[in-house]
Protein backbone atom coordinates (compact mmCIF):
# COMPACT_ATOMS: atom_id res chain seq x y z
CA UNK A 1 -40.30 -12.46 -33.94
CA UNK A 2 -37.57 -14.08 -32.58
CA UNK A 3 -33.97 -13.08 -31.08
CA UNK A 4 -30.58 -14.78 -30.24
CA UNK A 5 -27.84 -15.93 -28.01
CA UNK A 6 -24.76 -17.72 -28.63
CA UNK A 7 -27.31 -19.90 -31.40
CA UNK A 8 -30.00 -19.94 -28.85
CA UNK A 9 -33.65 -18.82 -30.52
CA UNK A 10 -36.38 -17.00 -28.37
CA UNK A 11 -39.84 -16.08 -29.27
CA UNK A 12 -40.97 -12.95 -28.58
CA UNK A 13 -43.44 -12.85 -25.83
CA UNK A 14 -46.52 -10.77 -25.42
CA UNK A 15 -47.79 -9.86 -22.16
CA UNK A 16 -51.42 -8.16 -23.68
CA UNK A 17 -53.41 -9.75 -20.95
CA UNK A 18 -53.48 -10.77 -17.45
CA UNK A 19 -53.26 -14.86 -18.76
CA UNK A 20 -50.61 -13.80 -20.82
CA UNK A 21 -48.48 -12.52 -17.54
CA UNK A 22 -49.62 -15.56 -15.46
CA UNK A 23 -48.76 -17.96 -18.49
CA UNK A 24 -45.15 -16.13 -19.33
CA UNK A 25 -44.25 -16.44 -15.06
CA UNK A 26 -45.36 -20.23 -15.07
CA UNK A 27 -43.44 -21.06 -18.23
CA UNK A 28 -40.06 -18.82 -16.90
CA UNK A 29 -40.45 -20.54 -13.85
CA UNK A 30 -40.18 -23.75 -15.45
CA UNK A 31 -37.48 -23.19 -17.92
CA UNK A 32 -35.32 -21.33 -15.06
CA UNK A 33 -35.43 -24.31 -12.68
CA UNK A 34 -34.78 -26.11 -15.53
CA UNK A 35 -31.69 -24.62 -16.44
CA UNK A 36 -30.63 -23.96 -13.07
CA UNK A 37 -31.28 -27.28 -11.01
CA UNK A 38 -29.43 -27.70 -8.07
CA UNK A 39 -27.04 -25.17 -8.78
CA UNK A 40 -26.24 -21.22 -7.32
CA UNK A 41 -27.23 -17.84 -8.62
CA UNK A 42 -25.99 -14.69 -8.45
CA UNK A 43 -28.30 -11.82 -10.05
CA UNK A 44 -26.89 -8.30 -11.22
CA UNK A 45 -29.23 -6.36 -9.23
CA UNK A 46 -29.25 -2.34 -9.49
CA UNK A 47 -32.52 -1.20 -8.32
CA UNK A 48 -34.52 0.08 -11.66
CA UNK A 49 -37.00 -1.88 -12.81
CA UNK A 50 -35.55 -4.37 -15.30
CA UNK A 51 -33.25 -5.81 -13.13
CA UNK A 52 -35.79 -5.57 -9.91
CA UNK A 53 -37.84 -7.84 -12.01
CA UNK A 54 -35.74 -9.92 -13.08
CA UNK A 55 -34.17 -10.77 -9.52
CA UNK A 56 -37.99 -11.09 -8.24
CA UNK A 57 -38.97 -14.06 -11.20
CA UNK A 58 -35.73 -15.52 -10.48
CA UNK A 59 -36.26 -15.72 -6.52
CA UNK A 60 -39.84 -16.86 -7.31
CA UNK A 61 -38.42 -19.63 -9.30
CA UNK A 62 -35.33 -20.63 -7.06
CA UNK A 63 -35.56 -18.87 -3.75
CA UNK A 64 -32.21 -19.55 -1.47
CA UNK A 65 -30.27 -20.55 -4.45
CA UNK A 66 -30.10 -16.71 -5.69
CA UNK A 67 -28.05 -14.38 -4.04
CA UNK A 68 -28.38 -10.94 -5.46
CA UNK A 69 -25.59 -8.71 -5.91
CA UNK A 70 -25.76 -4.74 -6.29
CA UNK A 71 -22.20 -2.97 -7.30
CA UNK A 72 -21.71 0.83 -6.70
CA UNK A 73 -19.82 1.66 -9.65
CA UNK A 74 -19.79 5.17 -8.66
CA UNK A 75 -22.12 6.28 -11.42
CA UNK A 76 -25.20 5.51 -9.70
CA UNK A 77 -27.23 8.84 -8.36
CA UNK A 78 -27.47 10.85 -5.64
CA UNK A 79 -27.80 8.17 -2.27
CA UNK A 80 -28.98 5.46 -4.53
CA UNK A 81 -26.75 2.57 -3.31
CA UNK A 82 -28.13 2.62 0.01
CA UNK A 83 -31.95 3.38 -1.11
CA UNK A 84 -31.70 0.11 -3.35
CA UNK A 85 -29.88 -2.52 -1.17
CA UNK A 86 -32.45 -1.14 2.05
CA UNK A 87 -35.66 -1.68 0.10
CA UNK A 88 -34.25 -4.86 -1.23
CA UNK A 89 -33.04 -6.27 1.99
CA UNK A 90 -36.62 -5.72 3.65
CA UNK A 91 -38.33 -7.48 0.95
CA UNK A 92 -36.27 -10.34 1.82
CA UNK A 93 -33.57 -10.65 -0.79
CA UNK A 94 -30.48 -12.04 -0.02
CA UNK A 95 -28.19 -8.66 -1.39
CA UNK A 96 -24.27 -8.22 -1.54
CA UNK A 97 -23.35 -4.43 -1.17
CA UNK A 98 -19.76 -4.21 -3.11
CA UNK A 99 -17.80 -0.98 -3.27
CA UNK A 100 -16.55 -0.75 -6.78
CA UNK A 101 -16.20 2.75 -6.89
CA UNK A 102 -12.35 3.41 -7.19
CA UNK A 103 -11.94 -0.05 -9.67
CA UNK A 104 -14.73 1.92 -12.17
CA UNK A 105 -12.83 5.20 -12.33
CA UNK A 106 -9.42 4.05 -12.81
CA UNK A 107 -10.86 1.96 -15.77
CA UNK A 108 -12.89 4.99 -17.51
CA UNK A 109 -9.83 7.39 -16.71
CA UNK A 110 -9.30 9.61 -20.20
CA UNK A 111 -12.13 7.67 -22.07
CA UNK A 112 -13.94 9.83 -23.86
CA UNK A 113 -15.80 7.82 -26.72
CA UNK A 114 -19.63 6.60 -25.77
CA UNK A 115 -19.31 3.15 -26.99
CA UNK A 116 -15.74 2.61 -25.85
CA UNK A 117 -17.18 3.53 -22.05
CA UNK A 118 -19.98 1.26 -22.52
CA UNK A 119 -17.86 -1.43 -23.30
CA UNK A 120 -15.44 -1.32 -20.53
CA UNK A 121 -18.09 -0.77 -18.08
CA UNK A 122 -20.22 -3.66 -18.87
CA UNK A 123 -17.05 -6.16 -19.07
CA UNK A 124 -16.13 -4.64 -15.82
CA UNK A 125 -19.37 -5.65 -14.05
CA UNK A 126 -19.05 -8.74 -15.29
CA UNK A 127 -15.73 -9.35 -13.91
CA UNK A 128 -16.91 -8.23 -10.55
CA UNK A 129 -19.80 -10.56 -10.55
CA UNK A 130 -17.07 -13.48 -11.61
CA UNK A 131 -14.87 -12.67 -8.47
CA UNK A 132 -17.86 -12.30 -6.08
CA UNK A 133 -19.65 -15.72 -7.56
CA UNK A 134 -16.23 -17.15 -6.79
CA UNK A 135 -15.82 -15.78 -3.11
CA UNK A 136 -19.63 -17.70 -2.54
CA UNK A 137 -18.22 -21.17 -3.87
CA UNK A 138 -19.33 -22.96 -6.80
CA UNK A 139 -21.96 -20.54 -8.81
CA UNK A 140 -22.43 -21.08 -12.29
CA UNK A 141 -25.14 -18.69 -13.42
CA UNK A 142 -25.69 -14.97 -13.76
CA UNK A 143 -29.28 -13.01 -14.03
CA UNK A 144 -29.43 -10.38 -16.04
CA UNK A 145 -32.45 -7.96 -16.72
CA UNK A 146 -31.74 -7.07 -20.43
CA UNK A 147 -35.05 -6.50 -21.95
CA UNK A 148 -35.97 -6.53 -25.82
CA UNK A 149 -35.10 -2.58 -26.88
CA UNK A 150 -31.48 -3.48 -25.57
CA UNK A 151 -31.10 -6.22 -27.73
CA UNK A 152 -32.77 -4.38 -30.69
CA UNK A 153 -30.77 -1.11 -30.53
CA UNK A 154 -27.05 -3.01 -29.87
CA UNK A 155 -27.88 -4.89 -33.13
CA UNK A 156 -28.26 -8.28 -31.74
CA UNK A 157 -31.73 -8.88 -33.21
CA UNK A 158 -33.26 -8.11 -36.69
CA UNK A 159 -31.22 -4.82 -37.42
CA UNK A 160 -27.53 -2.64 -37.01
CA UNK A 161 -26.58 -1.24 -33.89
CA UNK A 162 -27.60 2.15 -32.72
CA UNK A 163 -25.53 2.02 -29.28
CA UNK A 164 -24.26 -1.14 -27.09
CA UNK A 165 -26.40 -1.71 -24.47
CA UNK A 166 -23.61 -3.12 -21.64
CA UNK A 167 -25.71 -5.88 -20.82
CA UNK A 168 -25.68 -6.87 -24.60
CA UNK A 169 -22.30 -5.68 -27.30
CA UNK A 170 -20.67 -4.79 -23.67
CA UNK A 171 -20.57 -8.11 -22.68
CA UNK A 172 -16.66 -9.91 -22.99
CA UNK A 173 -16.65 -12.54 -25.47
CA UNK A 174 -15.50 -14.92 -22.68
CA UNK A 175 -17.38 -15.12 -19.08
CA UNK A 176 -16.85 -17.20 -16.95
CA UNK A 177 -20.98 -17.48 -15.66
CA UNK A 178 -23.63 -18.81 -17.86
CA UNK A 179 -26.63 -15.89 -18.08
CA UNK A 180 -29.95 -16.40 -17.33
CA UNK A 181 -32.09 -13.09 -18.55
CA UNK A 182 -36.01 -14.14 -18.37
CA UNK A 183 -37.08 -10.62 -19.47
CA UNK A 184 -34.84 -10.46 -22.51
CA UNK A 185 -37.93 -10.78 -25.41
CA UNK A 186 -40.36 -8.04 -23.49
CA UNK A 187 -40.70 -4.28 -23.78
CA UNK A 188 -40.13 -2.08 -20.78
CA UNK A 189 -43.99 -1.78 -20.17
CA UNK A 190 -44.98 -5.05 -20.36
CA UNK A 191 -42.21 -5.77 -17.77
CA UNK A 192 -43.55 -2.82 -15.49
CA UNK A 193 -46.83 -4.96 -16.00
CA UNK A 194 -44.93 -8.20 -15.21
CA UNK A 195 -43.32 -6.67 -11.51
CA UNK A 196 -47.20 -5.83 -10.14
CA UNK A 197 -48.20 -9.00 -11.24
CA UNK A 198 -45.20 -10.73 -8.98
CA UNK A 199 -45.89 -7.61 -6.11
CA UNK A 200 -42.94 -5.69 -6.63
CA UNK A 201 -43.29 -2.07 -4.66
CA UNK A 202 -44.46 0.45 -7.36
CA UNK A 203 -41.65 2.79 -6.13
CA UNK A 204 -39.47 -0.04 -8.00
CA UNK A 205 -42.12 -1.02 -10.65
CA UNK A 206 -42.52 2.64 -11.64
CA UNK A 207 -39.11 3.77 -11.47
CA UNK A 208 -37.98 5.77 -14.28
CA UNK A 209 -35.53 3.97 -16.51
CA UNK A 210 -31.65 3.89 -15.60
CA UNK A 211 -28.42 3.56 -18.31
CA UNK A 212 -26.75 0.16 -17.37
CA UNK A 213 -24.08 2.45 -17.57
CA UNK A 214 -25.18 5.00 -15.43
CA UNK A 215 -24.22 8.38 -15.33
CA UNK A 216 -20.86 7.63 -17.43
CA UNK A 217 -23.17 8.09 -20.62
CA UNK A 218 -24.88 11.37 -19.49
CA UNK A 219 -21.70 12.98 -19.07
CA UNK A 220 -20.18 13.52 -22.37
CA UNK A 221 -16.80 13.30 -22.48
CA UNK A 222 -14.34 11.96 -19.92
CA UNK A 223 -15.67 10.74 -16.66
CA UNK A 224 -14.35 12.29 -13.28
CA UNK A 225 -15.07 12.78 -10.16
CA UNK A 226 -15.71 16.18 -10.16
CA UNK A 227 -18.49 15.62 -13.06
CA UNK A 228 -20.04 12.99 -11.46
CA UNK A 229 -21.06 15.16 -7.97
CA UNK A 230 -22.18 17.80 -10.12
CA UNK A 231 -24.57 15.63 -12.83
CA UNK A 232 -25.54 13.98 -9.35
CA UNK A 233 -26.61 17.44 -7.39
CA UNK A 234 -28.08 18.57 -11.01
CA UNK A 235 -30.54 15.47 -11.61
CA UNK A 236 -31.47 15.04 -7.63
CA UNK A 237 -32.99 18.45 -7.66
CA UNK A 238 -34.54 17.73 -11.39
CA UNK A 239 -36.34 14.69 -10.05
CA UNK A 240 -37.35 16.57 -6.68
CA UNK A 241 -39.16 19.48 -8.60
CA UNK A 242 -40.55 17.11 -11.19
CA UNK A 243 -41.88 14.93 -8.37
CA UNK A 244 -43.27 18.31 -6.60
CA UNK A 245 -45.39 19.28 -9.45
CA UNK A 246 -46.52 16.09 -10.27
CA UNK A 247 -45.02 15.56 -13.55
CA UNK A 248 -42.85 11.98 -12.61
CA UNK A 249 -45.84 9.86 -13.15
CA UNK A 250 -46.78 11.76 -16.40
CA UNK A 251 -43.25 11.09 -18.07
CA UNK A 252 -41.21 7.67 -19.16
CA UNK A 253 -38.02 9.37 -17.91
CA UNK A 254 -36.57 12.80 -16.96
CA UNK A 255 -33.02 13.37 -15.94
CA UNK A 256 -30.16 15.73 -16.62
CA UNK A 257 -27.28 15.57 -18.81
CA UNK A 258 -24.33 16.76 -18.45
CA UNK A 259 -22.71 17.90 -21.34
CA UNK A 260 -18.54 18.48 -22.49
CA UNK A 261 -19.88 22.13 -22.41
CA UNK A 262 -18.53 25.14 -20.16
CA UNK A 263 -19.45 28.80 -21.38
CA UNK A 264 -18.90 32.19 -19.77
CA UNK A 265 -21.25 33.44 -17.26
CA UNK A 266 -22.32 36.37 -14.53
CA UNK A 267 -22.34 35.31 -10.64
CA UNK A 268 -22.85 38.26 -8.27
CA UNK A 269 -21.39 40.65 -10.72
CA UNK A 270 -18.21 38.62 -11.75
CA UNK A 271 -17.36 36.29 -14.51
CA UNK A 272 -17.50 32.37 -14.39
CA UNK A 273 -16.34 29.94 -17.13
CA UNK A 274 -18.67 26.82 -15.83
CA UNK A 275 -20.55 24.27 -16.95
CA UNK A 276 -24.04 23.92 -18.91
CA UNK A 277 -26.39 21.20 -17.68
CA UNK A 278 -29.22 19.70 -20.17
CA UNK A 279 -32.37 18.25 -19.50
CA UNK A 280 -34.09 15.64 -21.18
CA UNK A 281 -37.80 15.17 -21.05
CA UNK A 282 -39.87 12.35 -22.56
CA UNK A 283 -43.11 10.37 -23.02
CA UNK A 284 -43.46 7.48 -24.68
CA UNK A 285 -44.69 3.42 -24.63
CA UNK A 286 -41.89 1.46 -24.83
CA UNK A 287 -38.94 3.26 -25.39
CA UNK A 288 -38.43 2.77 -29.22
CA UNK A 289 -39.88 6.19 -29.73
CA UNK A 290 -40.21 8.79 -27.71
CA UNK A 291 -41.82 12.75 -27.62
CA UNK A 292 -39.86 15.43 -25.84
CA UNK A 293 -42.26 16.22 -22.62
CA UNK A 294 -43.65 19.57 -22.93
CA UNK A 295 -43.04 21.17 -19.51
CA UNK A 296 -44.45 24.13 -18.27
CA UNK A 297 -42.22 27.08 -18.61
CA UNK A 298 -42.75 27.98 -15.16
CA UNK A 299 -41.30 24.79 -13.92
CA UNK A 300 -38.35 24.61 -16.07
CA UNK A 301 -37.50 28.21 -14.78
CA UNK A 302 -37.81 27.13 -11.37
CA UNK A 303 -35.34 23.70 -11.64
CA UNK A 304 -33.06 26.22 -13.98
CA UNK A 305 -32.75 28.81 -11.08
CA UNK A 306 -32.30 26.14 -8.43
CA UNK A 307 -29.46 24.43 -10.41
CA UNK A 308 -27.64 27.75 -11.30
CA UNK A 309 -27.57 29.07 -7.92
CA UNK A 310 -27.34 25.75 -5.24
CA UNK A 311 -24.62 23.89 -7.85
CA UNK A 312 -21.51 26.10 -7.82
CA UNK A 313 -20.19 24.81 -10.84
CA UNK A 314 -23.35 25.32 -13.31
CA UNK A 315 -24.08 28.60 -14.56
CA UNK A 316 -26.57 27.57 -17.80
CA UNK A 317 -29.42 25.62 -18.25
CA UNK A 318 -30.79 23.95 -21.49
CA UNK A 319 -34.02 21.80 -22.79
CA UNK A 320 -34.10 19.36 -24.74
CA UNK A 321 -36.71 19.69 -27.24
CA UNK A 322 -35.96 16.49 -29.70
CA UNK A 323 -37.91 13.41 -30.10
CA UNK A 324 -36.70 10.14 -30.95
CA UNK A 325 -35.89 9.43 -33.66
CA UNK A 326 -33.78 11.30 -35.01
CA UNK A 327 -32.32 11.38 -31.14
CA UNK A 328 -32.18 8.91 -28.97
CA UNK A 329 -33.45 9.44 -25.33
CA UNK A 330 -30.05 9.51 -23.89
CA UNK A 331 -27.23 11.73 -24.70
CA UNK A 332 -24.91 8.40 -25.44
């Protein structure tokens, strides 16, 4: 199978075997140098595993001419920023930190439709990574770690669109930087297999998957402030009791949602109109179809309680019990 880029054709790798990961990194290597020569590199780093990758092949290939850039867009979750540019610092990366924060919200401000915020945050990183590749001199390339379900489900392959990917439909039709996106014909687990094989930390090679978007497309509706610190308290405590019980490992990605729901409630005897937070549950292989994760009531109960009673603004709980199809994973 094969997929495309402004005319260019790829083959679609497959990494089934430990050759096949050795012969894939000596033949990216190749064509990345290739492409690249002399010239300077500036990767869109965010910490999950696609892009961790992709930054790590990249350095392999070009070392000092890469400089890796992570932008807080505001969306990310709960103390992520500094988690991701501290682990990628000590590995030796060469990382930008940019506050983008306040340039995100104003542009998502009374957006309500998924594919509209989608689109405006993925031309939005791009014009960040234009202004910051011009503040480091001449750079003429940008890294990307798009991976093969991206390109299949924003229509850019074989079939139409279920959503646009930012990194793919959310891209402006004209960019100033050239892209460079080695992982763009594999699967999510064959690039999982692809960062051990080039010693990635397996906090960052097993990493639950991430929205390019982040948390703009699990809050339904208009993105504000106020949402964002509550879908950031909800999910922190969703991954901490997942983690306790020793479900993380066991699942492809759990996370909550936060939906354009509020309902009435009972809080120490009085009424509350507040908000309902969902959470989504899933196994699968490589994202294209997924089971919803059948958690133990006792631990669903547990995360429920926490959420209802430490978040003051969440006052109902729900599960998620739909596979995909007909749903997708995420909410948008």
């Amino acid at each position: 199978m094969t997929i495309g880029r402004d005319g260019v054709t790829m083959t679609r790798w497959r990494l089934d075997s430990r050759e096949d990961l050795t012969s894939f990194i000596k033949n990216q290597i190749a064509a990345i140098r290739a492409q690249v020569g002399p010239k300077n590199v500036i990767c869109g780093l965010s910490g999950g595993v696609d892009s961790s990758v992709a930054a790590a092949l990249v350095h392999r290939a070009i070392g000092s001419q890469l400089t890796s850039i992570f932008i807080d867009n505001g969306l990310m979750r709960l103390n992520e920023p500094e988690q991701v540019v501290s682990i990628f610092r000590r590995l030796g990366f060469k990382v930008i930190h940019v506050d983008a924060r306040k340039r995100f919200m104003a542009r998502l401000a009374n957006i309500s439709d998924p594919e509209l915020k989608r689109k405006i945050i993925g031309e939005e990183f791009v014009r960040v990574f234009e202004q910051e590749a011009n503040s480091l001199g001449q750079v003429d390339f940008l890294v990307q770690g798009t991976i093969y379900s991206d390109v299949v489900e924003s229509g850019a392959a074989t079939g139409p669109s279920l959503k646009t990917h930012h990194n793919v439909g959310g891209l402006p039709e004209k960019m100033e930087l050239k892209l460079i996106e080695p992982l763009r014909s594999l699967y999510k687990n064959e690039v999982r297999a692809l960062g051990q094989e080039l010693n990635l930390p397996p906090e960052l090679v097993w990493r639950h998957p991430f929205p390019g978007p982040g948390l703009a497309v699990r809050i339904l509706g208009e993105v504000t402030r106020e949402k964002v610190s509550i879908l950031q308290a909800a999910d922190s405590i969703v991954i901490e009791e997942i983690k306790k019980a020793g479900w993380y490992p066991k699942l492809w990605q759990v996370f909550a949602v936060l939906p354009n729901i509020q309902s009435v409630g009972v809080v120490a005897g009085k009424r509350t109109y507040a908000y309902t937070v969902g959470i989504r549950a899933v196994q699968s292989v490589d994202a294209m179809t997924a089971e919803w994760a059948q958690l133990p009531a006792t631990l669903l109960d547990k995360i429920a309680r926490r959420l209802t009673t430490e978040i003051p603004h969440v006052n109902r709980v729900v599960y998620d019990i739909t596979s995909k199809p007909p749903a997708t994973i995420e909410w948008e």
